[in-house]
N, C-alpha and C. Protein backbone atom coordinates (compact mmCIF):
# COMPACT_ATOMS: atom_id res chain seq x y z
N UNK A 1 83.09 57.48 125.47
CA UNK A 1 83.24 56.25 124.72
C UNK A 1 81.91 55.99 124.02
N UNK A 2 82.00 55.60 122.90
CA UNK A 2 80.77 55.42 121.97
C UNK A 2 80.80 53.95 121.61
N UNK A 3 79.55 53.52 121.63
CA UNK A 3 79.13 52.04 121.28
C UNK A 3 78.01 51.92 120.10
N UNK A 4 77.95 51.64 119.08
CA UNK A 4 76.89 51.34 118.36
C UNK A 4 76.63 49.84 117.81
N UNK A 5 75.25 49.84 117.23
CA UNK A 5 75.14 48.22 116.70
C UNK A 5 73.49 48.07 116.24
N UNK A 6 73.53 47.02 115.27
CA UNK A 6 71.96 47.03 114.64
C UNK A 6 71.91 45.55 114.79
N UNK A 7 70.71 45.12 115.15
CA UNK A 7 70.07 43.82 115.36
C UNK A 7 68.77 43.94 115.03
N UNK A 8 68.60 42.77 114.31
CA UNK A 8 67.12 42.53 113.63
C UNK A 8 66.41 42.02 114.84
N UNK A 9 65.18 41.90 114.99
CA UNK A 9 64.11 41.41 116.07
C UNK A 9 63.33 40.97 114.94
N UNK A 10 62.73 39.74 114.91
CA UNK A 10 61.69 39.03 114.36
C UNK A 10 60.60 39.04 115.01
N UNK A 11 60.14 40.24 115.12
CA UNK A 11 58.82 40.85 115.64
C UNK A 11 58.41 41.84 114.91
N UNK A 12 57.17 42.30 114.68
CA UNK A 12 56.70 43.77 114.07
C UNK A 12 57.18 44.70 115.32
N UNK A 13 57.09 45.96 114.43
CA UNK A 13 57.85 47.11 115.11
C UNK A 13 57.12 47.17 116.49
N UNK A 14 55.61 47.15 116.76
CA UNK A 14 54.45 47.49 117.86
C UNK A 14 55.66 46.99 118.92
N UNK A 15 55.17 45.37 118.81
CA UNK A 15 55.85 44.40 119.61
C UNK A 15 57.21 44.51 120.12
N UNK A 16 58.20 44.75 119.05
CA UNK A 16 59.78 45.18 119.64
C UNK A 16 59.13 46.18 120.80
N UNK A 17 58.99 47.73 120.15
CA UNK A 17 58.75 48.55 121.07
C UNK A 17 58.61 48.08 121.95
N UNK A 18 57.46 47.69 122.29
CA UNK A 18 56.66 47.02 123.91
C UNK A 18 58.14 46.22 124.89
N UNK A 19 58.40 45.46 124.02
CA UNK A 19 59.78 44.65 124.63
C UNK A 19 61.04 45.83 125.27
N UNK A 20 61.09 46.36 124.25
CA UNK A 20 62.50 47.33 124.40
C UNK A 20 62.08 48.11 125.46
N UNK A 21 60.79 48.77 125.70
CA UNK A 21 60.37 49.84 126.63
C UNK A 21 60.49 49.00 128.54
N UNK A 22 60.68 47.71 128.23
CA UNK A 22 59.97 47.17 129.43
C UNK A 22 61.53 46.83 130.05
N UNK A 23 61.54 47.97 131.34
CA UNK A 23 63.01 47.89 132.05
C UNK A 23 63.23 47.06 132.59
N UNK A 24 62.54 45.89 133.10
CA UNK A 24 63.26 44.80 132.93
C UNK A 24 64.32 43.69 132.31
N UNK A 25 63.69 44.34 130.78
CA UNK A 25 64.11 43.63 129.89
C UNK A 25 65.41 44.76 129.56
N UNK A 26 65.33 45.76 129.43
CA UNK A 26 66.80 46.28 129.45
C UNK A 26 67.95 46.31 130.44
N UNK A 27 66.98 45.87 131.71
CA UNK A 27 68.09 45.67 132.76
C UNK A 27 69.19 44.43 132.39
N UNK A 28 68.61 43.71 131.57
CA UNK A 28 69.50 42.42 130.97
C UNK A 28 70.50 42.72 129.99
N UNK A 29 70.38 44.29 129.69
CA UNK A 29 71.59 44.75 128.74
C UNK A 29 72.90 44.80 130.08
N UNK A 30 72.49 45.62 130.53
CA UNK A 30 73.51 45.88 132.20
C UNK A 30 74.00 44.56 132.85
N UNK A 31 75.46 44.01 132.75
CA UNK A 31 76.11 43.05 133.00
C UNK A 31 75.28 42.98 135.11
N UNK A 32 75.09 41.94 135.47
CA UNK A 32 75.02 41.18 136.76
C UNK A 32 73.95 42.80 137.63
N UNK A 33 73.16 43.37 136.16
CA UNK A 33 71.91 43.83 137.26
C UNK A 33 71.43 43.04 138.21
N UNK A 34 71.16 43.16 139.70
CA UNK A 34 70.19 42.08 140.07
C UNK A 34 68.94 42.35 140.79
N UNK A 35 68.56 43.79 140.75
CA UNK A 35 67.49 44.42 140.81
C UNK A 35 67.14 45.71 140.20
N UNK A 36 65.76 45.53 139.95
CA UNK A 36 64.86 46.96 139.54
C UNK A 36 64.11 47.34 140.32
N UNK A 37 63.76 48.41 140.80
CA UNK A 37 62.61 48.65 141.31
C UNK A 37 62.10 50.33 140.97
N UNK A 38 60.38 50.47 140.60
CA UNK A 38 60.19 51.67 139.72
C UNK A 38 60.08 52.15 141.15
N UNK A 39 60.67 53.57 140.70
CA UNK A 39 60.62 54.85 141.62
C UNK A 39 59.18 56.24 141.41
N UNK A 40 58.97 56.05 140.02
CA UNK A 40 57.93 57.00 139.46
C UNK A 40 57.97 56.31 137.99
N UNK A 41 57.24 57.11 137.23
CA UNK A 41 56.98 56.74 135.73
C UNK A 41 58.20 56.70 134.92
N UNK A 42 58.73 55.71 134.44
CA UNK A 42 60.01 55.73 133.50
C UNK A 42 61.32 56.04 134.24
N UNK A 43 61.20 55.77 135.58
CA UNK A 43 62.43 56.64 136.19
C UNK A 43 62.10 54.71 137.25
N UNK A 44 63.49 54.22 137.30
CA UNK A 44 63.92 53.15 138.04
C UNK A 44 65.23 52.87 138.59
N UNK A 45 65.39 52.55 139.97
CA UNK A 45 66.62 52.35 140.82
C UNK A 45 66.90 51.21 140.36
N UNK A 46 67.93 50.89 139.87
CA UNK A 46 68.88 49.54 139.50
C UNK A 46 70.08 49.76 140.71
N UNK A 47 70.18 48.13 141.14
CA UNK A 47 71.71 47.30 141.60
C UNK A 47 72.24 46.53 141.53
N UNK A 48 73.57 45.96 141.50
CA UNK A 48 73.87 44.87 140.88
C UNK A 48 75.55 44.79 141.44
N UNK A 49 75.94 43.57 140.97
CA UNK A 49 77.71 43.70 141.08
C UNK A 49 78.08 43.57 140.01
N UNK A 50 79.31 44.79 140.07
CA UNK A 50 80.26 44.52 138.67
C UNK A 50 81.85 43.82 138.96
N UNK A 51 81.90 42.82 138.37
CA UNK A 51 83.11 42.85 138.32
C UNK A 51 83.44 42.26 136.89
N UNK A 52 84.69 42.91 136.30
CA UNK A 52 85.42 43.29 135.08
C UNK A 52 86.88 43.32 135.34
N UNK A 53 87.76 42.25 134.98
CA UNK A 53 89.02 42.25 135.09
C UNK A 53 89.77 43.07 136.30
N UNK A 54 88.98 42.40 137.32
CA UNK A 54 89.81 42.70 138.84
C UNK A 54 88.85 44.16 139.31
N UNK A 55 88.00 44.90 138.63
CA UNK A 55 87.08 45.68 139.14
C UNK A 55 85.90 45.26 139.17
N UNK A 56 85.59 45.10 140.92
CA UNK A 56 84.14 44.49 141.04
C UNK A 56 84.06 45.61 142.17
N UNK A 57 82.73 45.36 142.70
CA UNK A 57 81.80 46.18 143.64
C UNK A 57 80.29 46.50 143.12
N UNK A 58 80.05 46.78 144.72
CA UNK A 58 78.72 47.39 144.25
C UNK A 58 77.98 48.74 143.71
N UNK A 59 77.08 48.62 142.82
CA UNK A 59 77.00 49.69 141.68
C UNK A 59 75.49 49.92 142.31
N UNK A 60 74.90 50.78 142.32
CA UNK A 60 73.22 51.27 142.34
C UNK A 60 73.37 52.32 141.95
N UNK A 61 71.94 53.05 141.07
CA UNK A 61 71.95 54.15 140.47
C UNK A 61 70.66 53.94 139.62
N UNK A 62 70.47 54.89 138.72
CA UNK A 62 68.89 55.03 138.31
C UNK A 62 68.99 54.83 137.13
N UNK A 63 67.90 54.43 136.38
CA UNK A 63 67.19 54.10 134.72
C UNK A 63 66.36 55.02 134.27
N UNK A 64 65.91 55.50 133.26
CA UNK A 64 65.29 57.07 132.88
C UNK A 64 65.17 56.56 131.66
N UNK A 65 63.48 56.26 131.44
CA UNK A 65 63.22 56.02 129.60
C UNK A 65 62.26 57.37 129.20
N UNK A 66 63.25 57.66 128.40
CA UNK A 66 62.35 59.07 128.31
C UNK A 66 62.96 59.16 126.66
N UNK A 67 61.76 60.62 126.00
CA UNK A 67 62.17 60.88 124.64
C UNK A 67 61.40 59.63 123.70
N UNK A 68 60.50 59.48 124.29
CA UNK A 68 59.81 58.33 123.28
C UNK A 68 58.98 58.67 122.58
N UNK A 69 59.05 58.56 121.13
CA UNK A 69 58.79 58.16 119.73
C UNK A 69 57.94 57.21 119.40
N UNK A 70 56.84 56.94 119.53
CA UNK A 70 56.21 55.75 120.07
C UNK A 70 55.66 55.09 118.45
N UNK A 71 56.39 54.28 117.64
CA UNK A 71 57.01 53.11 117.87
C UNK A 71 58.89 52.99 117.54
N UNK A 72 59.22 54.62 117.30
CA UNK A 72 60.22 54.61 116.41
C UNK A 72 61.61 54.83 117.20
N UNK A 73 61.45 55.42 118.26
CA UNK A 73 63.08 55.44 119.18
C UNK A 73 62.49 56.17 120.50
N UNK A 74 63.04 55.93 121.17
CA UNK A 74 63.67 56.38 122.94
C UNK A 74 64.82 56.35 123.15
N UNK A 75 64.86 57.03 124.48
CA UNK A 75 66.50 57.05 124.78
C UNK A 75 66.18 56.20 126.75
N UNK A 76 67.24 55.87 126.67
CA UNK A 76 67.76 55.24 128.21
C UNK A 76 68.69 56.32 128.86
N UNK A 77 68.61 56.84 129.84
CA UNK A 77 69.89 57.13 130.48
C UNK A 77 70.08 56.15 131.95
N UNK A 78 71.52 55.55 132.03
CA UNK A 78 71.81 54.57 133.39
C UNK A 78 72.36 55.92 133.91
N UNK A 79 72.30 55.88 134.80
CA UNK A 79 73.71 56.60 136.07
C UNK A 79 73.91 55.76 137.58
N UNK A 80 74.78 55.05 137.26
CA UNK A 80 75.38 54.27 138.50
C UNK A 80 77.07 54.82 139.33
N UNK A 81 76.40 54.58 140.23
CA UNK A 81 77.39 55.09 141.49
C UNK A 81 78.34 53.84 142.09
N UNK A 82 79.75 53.67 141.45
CA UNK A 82 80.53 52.77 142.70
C UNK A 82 81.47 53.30 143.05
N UNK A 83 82.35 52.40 143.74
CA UNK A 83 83.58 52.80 144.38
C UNK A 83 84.66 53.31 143.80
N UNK A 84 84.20 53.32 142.29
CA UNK A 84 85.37 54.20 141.42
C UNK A 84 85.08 55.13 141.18
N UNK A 85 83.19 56.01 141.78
CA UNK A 85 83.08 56.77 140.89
C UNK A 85 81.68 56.62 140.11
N UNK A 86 81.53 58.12 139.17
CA UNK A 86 80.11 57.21 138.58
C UNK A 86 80.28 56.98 137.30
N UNK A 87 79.19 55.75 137.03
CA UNK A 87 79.22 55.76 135.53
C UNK A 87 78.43 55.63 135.08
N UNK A 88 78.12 56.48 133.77
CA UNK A 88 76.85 56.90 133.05
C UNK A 88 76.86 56.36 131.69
N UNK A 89 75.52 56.34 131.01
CA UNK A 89 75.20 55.77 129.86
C UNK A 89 73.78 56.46 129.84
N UNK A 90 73.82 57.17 127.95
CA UNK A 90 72.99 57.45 127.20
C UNK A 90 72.75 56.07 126.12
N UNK A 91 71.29 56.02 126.36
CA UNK A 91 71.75 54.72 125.26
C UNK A 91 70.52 54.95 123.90
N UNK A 92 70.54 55.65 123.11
CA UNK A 92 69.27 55.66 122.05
C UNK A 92 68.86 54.39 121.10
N UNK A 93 67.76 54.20 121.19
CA UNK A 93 67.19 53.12 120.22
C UNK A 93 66.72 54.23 119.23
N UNK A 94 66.71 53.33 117.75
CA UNK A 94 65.99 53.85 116.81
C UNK A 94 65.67 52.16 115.85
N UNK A 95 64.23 52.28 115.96
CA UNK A 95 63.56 51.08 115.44
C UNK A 95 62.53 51.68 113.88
N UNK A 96 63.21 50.51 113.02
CA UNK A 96 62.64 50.76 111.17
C UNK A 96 62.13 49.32 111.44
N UNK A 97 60.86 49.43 110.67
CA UNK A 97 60.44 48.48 110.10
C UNK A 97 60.92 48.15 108.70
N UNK A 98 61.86 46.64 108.92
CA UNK A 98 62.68 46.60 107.90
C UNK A 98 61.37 45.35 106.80
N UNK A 99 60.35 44.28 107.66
CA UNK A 99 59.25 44.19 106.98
C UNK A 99 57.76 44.13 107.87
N UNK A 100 56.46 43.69 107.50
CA UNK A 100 55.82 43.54 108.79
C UNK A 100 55.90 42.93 109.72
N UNK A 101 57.01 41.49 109.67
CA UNK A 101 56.97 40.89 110.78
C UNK A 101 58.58 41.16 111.34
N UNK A 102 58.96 42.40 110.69
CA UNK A 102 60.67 42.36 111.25
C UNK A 102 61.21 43.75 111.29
N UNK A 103 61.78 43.87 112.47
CA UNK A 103 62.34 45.31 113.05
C UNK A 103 64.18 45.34 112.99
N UNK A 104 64.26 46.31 112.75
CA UNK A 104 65.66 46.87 112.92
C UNK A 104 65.92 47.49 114.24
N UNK A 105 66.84 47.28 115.28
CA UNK A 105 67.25 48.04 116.32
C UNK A 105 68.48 48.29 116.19
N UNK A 106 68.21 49.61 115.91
CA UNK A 106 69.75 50.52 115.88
C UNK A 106 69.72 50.66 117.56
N UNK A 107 71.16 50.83 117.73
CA UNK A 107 71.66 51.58 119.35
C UNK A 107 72.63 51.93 119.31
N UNK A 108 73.03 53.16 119.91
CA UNK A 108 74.33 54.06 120.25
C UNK A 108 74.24 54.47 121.37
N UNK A 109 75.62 53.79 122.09
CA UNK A 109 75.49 54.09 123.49
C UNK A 109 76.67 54.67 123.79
N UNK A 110 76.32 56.32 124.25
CA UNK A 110 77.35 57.06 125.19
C UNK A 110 77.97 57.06 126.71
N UNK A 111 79.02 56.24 126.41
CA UNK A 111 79.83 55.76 127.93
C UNK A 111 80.31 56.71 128.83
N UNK A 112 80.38 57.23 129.98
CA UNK A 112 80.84 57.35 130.43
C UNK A 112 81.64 57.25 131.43
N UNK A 113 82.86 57.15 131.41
CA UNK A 113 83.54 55.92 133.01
C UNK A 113 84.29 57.17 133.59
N UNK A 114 84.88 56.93 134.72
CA UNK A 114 85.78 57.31 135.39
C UNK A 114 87.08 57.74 134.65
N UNK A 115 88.27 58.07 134.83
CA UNK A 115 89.28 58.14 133.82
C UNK A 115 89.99 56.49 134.19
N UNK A 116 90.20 56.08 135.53
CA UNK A 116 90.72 54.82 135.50
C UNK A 116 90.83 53.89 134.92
N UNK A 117 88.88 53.85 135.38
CA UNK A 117 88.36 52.56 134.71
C UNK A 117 88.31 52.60 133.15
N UNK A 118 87.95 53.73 132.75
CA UNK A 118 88.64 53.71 131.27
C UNK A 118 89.53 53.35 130.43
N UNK A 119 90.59 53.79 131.51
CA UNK A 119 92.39 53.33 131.07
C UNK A 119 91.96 52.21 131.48
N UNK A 120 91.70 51.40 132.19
CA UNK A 120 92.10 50.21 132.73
C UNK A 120 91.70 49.13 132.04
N UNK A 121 90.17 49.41 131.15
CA UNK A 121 89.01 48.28 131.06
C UNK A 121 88.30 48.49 130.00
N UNK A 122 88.62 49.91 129.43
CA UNK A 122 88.05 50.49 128.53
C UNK A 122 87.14 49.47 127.48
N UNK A 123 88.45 48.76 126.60
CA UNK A 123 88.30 48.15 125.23
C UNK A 123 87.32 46.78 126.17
N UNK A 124 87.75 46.51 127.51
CA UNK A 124 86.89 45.47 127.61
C UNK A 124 85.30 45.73 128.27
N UNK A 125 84.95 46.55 128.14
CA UNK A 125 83.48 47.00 128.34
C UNK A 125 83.02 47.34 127.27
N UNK A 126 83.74 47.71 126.28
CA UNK A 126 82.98 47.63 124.46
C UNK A 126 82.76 46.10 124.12
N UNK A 127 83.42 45.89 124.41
CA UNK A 127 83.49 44.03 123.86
C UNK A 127 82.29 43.84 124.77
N UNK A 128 82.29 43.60 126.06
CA UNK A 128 81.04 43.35 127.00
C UNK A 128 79.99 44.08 126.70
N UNK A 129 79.72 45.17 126.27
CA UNK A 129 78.16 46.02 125.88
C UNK A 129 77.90 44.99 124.45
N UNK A 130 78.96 44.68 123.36
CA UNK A 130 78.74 44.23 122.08
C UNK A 130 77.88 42.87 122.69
N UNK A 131 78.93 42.05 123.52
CA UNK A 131 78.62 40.49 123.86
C UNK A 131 77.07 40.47 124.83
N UNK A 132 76.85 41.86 125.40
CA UNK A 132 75.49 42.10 126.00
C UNK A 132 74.34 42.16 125.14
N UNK A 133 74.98 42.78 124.18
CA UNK A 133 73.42 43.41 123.30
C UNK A 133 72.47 42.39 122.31
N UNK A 134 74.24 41.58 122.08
CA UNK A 134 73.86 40.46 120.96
C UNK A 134 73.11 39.21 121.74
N UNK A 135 73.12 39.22 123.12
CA UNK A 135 72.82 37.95 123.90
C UNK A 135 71.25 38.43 123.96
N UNK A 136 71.54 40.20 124.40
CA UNK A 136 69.99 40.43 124.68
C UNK A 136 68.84 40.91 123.37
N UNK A 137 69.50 40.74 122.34
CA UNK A 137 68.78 40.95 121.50
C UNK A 137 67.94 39.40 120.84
N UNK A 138 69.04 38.43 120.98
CA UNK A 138 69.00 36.91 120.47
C UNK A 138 67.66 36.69 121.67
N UNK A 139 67.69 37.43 122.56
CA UNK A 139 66.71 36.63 123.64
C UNK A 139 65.17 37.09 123.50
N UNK A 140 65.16 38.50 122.32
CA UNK A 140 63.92 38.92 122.06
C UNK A 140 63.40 38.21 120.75
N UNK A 141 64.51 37.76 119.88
CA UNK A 141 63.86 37.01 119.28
C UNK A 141 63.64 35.16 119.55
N UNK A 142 63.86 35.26 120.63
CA UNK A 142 63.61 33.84 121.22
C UNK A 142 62.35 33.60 121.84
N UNK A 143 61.60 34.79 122.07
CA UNK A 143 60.53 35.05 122.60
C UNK A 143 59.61 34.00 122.00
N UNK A 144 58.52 33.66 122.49
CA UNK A 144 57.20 32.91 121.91
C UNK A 144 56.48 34.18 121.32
N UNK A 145 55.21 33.97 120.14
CA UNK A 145 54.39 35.22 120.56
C UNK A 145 53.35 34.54 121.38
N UNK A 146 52.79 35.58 121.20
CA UNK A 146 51.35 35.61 121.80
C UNK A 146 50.08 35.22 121.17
């Protein structure tokens, strides 16, 4: 399953970067993460509960920012483990400076679910990554600077 989408950040490119790189702040893409914790460099254990139209449980599995372009794209890979099974996500940023004080974030994110949860929930985990990205993108430009 493929997800894409572009959101402006009202930040210079430096600054997005810095934001986008910091797994915290992407853990807020991931619906009801409710922990991080780093394991080594760029490599982090995430857990959390999912529940999605009658599929909930608990999910843990790892974060991987690697492939960085430093200020222009990285990639994310999630791989979480639940009771259905695992599910994975490639997620690439690619950031243009569209002026000096304003960035473009492209993202395309490669889903992977279970076959169930696919059939089951599919269209509603596109809608939820869309309704994620736009909440977590609105929240980088909500930022104060510095």
């Amino acid at each position: 399953m493929k997800v894409e989408g572009t959101h402006e950040i009202h930040f210079p490119i430096d600054r997005t970067w810095n934001f986008l790189i910091d797994p915290h702040l992407i853990g807020k893409l991931i619906p009801n993460i409710s922990a991080i914790e780093k394991l080594r460099e760029d490599v982090y254990l995430v857990s959390g509960n999912l529940n999605i139209s009658g599929f909930s449980g608990m999910l843990s599995g790892t974060l991987h920012i690697h492939k960085k372009n430093e200020p222009k794209s990285f990639t994310v890979d999630i791989s979480q483990e639940g009771k259905w099974g695992v599910l994975s996500a490639s997620i690439d940023f690619v950031l243009t400076e569209s002026s000096p004080n304003d960035t473009l974030a492209n993202y395309n994110v490669q889903l992977k679910l279970p076959l169930l949860v696919k059939s089951m929930i599919g269209n509603k985990i596109k809608e939820l990554i869309h309704q994620n990205a736009t909440a977590f993108f609105q929240l980088l430009n909500d930022q104060k600077s510095d």
